[in-house]
N, C-alpha and C. Protein backbone atom coordinates (compact mmCIF):
# COMPACT_ATOMS: atom_id res chain seq x y z
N UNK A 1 -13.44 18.04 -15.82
CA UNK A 1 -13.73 19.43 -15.58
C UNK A 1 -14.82 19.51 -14.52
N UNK A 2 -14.22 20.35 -14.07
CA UNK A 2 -15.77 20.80 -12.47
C UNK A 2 -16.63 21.62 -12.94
N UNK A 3 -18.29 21.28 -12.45
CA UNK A 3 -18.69 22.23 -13.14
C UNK A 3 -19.22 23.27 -12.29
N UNK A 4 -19.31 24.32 -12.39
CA UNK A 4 -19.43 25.37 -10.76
C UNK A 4 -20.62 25.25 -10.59
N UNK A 5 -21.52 24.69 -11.45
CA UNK A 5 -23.28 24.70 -10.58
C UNK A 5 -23.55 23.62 -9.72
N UNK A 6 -22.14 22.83 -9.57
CA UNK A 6 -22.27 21.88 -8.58
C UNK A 6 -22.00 22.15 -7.26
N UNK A 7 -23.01 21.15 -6.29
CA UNK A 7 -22.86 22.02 -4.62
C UNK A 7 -21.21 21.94 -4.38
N UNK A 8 -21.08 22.21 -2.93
CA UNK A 8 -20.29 21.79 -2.58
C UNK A 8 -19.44 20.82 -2.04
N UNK A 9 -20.75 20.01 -1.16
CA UNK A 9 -20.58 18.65 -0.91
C UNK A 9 -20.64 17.63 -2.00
N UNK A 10 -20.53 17.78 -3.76
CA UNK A 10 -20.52 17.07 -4.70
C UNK A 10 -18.62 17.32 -5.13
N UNK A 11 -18.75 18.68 -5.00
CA UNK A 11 -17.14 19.04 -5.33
C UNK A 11 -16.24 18.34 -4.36
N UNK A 12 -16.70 18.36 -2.73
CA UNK A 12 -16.25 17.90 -2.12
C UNK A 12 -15.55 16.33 -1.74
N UNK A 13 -16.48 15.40 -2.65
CA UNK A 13 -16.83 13.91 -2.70
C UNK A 13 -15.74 14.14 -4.03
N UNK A 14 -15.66 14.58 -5.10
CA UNK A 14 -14.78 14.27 -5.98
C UNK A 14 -13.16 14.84 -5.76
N UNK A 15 -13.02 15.79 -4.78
CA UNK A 15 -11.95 16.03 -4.26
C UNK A 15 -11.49 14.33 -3.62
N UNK A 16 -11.98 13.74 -2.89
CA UNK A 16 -11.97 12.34 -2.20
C UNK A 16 -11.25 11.18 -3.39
N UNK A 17 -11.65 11.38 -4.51
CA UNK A 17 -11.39 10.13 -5.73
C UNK A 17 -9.81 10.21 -5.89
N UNK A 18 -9.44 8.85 -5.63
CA UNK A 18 -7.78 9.02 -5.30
C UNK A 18 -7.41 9.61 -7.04
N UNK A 19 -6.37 9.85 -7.24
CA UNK A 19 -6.15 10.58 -8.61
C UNK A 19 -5.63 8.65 -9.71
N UNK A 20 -5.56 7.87 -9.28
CA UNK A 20 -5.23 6.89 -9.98
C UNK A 20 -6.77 6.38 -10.67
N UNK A 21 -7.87 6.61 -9.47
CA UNK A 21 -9.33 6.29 -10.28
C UNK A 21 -9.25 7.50 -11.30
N UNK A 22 -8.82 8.24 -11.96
CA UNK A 22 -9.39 8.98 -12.86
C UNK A 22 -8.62 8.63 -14.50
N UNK A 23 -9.57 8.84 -15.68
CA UNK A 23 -9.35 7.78 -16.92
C UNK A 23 -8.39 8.31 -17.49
N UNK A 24 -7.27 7.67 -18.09
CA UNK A 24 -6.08 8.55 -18.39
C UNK A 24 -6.63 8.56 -20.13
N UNK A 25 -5.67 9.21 -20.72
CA UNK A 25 -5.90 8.99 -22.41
C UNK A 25 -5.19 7.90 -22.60
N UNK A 26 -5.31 6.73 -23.07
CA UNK A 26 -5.14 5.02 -23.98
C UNK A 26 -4.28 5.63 -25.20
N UNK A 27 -3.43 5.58 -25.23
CA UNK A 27 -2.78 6.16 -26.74
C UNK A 27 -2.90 4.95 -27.42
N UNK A 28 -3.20 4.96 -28.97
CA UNK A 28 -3.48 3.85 -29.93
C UNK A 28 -2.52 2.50 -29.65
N UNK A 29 -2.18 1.43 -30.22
CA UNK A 29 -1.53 0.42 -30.08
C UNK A 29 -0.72 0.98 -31.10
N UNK A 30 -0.48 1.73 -31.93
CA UNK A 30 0.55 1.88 -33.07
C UNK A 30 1.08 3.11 -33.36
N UNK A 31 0.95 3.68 -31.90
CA UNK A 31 1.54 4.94 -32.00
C UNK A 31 2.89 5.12 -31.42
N UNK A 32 3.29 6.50 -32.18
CA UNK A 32 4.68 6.58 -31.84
C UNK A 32 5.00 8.00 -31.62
N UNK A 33 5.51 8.54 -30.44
CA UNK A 33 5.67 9.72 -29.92
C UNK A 33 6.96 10.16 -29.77
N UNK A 34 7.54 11.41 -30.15
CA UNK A 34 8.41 12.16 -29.85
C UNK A 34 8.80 12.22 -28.37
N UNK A 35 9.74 12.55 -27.72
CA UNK A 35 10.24 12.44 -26.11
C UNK A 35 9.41 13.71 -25.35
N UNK A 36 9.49 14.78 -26.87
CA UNK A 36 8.36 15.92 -25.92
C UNK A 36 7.12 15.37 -25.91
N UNK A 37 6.31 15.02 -26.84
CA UNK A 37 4.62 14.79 -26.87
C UNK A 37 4.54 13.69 -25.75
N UNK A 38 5.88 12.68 -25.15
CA UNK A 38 5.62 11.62 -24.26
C UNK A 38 5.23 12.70 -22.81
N UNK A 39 6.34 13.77 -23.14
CA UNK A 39 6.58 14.55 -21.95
C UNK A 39 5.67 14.97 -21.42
N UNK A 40 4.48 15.51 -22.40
CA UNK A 40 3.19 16.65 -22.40
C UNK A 40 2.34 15.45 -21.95
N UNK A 41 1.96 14.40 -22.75
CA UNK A 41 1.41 13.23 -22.29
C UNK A 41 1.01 12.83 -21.30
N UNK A 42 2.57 12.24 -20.27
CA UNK A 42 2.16 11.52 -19.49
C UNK A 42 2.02 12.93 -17.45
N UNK A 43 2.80 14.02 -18.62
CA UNK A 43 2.56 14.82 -17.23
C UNK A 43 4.02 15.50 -16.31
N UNK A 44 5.66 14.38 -17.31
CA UNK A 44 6.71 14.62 -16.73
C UNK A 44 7.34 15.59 -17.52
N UNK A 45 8.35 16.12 -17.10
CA UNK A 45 9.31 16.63 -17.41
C UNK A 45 10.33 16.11 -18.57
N UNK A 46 10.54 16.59 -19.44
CA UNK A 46 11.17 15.85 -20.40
C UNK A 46 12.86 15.38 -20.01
N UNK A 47 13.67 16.02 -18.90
CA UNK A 47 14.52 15.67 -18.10
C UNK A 47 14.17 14.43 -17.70
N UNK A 48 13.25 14.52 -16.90
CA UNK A 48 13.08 13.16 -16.13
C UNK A 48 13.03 12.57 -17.09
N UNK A 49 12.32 11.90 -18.15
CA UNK A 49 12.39 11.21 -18.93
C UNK A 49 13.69 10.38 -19.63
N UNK A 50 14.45 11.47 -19.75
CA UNK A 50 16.06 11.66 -20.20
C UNK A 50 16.91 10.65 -18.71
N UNK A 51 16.44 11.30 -17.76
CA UNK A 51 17.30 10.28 -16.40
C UNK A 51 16.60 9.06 -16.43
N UNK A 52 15.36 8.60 -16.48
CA UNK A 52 14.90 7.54 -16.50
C UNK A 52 15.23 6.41 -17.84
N UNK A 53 15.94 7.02 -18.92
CA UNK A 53 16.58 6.12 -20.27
C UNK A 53 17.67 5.93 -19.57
N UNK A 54 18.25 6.85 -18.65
CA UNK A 54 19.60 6.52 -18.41
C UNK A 54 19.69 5.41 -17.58
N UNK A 55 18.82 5.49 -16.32
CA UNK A 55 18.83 4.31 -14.91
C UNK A 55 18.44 3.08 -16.01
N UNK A 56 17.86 3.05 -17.33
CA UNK A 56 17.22 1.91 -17.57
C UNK A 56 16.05 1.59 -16.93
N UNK A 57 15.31 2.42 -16.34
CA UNK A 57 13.68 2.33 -16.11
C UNK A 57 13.44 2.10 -17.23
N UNK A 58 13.40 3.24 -18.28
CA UNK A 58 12.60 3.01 -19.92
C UNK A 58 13.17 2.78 -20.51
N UNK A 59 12.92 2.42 -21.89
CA UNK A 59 13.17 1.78 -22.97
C UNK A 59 12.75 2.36 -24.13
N UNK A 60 13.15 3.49 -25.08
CA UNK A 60 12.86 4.37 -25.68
C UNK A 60 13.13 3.10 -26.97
N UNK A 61 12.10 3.63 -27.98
CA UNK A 61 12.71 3.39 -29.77
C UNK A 61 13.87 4.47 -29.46
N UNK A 62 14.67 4.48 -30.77
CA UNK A 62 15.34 5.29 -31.39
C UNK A 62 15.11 5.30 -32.80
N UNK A 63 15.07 7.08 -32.96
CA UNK A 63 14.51 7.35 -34.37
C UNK A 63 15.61 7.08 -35.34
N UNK A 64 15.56 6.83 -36.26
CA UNK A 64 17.15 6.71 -37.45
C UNK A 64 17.59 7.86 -37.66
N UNK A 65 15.83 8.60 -38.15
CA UNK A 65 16.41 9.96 -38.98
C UNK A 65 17.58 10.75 -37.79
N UNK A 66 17.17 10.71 -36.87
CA UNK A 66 17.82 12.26 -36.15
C UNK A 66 18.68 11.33 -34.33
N UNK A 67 18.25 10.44 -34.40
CA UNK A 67 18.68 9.59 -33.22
C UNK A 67 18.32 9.86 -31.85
N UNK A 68 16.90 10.71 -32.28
CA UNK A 68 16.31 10.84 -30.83
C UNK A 68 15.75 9.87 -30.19
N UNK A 69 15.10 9.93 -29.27
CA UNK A 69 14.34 9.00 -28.40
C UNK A 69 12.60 9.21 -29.10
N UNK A 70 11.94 7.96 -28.95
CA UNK A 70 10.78 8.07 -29.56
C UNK A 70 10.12 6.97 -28.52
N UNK A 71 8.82 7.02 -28.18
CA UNK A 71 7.96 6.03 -27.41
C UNK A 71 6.93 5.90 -27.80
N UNK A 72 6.89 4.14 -27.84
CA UNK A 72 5.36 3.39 -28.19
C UNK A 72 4.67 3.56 -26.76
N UNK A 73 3.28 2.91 -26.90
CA UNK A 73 2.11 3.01 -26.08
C UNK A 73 2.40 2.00 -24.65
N UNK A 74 3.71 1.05 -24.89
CA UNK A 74 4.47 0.46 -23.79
C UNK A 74 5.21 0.88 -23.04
N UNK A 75 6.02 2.04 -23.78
CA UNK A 75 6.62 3.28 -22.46
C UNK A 75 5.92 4.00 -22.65
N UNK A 76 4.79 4.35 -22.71
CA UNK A 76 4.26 5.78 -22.10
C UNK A 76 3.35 4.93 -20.71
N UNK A 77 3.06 3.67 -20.89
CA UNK A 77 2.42 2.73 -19.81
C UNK A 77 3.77 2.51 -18.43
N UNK A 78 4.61 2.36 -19.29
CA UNK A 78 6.25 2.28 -18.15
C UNK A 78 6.27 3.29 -17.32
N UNK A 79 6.46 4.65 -18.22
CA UNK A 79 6.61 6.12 -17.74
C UNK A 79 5.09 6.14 -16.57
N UNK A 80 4.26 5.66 -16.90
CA UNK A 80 3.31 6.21 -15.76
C UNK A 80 3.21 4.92 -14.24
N UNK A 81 3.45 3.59 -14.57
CA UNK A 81 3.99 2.81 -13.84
C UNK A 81 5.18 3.51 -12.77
N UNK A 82 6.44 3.90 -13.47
CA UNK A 82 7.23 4.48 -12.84
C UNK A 82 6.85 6.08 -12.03
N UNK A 83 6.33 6.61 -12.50
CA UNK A 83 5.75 7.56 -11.94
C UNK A 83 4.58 7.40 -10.52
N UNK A 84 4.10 6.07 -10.52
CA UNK A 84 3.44 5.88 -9.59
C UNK A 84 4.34 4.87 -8.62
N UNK A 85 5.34 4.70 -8.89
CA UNK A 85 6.47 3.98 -8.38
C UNK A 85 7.09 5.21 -7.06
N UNK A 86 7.57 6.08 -7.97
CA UNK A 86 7.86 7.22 -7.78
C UNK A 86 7.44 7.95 -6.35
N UNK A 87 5.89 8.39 -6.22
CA UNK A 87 5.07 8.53 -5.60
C UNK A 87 5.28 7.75 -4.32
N UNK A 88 5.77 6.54 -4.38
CA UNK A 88 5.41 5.94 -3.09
C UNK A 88 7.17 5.45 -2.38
N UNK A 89 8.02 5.34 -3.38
CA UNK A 89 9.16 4.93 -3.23
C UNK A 89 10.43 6.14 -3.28
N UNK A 90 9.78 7.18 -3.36
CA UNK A 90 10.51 8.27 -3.51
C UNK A 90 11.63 8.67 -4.92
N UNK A 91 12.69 8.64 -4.23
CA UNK A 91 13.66 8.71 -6.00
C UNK A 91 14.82 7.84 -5.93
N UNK A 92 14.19 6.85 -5.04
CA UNK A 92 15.39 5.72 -5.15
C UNK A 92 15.15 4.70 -6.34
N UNK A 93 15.82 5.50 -7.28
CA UNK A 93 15.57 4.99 -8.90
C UNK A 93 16.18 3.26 -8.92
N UNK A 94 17.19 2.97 -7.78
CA UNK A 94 17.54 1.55 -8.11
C UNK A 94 16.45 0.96 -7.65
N UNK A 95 15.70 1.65 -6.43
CA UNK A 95 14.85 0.36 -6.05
C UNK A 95 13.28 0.37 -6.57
N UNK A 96 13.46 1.19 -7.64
CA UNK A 96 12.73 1.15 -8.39
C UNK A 96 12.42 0.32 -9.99
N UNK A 97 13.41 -0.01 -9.74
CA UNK A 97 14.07 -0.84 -10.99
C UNK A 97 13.92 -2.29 -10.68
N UNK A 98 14.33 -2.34 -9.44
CA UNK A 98 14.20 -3.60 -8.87
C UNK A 98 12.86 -4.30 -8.71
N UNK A 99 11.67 -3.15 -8.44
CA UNK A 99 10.78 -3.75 -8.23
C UNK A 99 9.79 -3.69 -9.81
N UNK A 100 10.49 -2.99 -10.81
CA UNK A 100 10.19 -3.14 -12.30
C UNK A 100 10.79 -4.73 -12.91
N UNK A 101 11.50 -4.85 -12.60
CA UNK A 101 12.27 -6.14 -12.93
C UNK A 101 11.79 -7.35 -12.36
N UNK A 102 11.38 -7.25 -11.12
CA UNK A 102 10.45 -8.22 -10.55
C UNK A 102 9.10 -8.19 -10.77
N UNK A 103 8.55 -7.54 -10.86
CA UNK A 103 7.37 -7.44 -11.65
C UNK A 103 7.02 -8.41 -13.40
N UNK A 104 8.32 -7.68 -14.03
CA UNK A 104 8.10 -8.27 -15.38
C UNK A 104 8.24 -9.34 -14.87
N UNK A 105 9.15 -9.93 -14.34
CA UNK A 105 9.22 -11.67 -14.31
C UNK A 105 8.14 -12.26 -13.29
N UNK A 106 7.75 -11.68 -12.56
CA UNK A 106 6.44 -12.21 -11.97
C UNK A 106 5.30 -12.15 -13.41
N UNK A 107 5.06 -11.02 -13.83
CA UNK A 107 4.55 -11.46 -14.92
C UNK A 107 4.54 -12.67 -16.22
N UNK A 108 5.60 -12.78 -16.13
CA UNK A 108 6.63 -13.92 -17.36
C UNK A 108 5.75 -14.96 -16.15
N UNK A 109 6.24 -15.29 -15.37
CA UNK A 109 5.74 -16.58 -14.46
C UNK A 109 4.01 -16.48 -14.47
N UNK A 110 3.61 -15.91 -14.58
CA UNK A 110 2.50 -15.54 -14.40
C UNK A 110 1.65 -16.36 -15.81
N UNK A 111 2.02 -15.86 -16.77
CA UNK A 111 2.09 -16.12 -17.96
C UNK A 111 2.73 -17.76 -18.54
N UNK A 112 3.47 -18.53 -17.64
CA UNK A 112 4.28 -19.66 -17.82
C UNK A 112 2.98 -20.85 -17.19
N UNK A 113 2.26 -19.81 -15.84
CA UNK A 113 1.48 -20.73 -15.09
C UNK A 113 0.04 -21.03 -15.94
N UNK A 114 -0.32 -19.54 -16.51
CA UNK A 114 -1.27 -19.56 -17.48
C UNK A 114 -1.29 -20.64 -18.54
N UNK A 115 -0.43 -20.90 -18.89
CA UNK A 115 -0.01 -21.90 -20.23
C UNK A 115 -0.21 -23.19 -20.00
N UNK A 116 0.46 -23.16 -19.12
CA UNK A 116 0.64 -24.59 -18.33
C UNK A 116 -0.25 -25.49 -17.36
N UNK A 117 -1.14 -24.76 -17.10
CA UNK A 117 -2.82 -24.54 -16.98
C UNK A 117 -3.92 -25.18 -17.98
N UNK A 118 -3.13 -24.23 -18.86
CA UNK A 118 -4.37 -24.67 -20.15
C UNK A 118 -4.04 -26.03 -21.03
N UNK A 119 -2.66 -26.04 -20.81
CA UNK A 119 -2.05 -27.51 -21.04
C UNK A 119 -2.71 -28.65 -20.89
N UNK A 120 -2.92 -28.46 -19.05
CA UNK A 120 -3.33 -30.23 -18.77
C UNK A 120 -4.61 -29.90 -18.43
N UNK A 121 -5.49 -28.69 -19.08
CA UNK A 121 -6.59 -28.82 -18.67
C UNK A 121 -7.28 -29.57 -20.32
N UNK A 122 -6.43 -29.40 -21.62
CA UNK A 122 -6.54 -30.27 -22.89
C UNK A 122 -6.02 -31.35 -22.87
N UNK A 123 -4.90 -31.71 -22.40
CA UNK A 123 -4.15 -33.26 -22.49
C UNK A 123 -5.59 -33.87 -21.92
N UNK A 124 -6.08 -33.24 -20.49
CA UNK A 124 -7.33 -33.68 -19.53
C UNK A 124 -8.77 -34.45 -20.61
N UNK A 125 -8.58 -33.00 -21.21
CA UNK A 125 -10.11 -33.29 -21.72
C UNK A 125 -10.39 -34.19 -23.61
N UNK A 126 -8.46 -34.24 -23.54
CA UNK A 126 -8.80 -35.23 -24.82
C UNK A 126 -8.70 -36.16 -24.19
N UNK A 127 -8.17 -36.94 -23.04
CA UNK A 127 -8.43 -38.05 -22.52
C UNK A 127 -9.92 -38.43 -22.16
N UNK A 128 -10.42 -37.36 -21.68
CA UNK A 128 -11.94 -38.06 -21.56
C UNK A 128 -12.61 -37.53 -22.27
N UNK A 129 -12.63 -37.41 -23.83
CA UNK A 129 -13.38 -37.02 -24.45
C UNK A 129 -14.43 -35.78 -24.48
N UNK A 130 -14.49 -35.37 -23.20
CA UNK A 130 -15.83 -34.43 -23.12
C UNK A 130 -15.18 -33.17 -23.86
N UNK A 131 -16.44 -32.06 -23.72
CA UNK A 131 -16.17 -30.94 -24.57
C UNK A 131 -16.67 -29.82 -23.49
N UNK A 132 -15.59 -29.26 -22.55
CA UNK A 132 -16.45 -28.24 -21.57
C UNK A 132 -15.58 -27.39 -21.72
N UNK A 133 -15.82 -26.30 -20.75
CA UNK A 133 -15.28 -24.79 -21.35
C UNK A 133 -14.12 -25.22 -20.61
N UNK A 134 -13.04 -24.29 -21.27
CA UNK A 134 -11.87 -24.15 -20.54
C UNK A 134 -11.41 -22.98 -20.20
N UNK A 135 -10.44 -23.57 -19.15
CA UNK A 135 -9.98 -22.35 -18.53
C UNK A 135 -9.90 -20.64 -19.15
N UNK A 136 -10.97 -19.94 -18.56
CA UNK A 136 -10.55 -18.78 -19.41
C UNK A 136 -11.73 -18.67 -20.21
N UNK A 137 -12.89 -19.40 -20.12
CA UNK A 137 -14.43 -19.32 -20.85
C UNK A 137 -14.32 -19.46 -22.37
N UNK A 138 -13.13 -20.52 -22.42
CA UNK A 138 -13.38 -20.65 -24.39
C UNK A 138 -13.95 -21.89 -24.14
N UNK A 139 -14.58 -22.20 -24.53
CA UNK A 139 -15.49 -23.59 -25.29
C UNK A 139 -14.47 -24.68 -26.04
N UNK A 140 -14.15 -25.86 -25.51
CA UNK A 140 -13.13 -26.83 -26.19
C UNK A 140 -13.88 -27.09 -27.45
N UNK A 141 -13.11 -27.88 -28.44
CA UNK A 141 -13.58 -27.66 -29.71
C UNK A 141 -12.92 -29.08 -30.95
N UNK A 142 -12.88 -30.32 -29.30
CA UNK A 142 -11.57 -31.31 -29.46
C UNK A 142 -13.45 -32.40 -30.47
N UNK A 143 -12.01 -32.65 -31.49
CA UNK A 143 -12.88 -33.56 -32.21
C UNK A 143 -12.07 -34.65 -32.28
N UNK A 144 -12.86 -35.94 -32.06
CA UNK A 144 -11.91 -37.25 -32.26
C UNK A 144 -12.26 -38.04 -33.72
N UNK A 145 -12.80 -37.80 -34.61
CA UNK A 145 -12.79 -37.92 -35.89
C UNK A 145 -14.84 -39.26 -35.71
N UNK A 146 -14.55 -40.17 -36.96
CA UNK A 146 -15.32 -41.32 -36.67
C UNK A 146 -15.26 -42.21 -35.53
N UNK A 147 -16.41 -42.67 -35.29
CA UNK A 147 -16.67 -43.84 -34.34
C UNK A 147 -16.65 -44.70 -34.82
């Protein structure tokens, strides 16, 4: 909120803050939203929402009781991903998909390299016994029993 006793050159400087620096609401890790409350939420149209289950951008639950669409705190993170997709790629929903799809698996790899990292940085350090931090600032914790 702006507050009007502010100059103008203060209003002016926050006009400047791209709209992605500003803090969105974090919905809980165990929440679960109706297709409207996603709608009100993230800012779209509940249509769009509806075309975006269809291209397979999102990935809705489905409720039992009534067989609507329902979203955890992972598509309402999708929905605003895609929305900033959107923004720059226009409404070419395939090549939007494409670069959702490459993403996750850059991530997956991302995640494969992480592992695999921390792998031979332990095979490493039970070979030479020492005890130094590892990758990622945890403290090794390798015990080789009696001497």
């Amino acid at each position: 909120m702006i507050d009007p006793m502010r100059t103008s050159a203060s209003t002016e400087a926050i006009a400047e803050i791209p709209s992605q620096a500003i803090q969105l609401f974090e919905p809980p890790e165990d929440a679960i939203y109706t297709i409207d409350a996603t709608a009100h939420l993230v800012g779209v149209p509940r249509r769009t929402i509806l075309v975006y289950c269809k291209h397979q951008l999102l990935s809705p639950l489905t409720n039992g009781r009534d067989g609507g669409y329902c979203f955890d705190r992972d598509c309402v993170h999708a929905l605003r991903r895609i929305e900033a997709l959107r923004a720059v790629c226009g409404d070419d929903l395939s090549g939007i998909k494409i670069i959702l799809d490459l993403t996750k698996e850059l991530e997956r790899l991302h995640s494969v390299v992480r592992f695999l990292s921390q792998s031979k940085w332990q095979r490493q350090t039970m070979r030479s016994g020492k005890h130094e931090t590892a990758p990622g600032g945890r403290k090794s914790r390798l015990h080789r029993g009696r001497k």
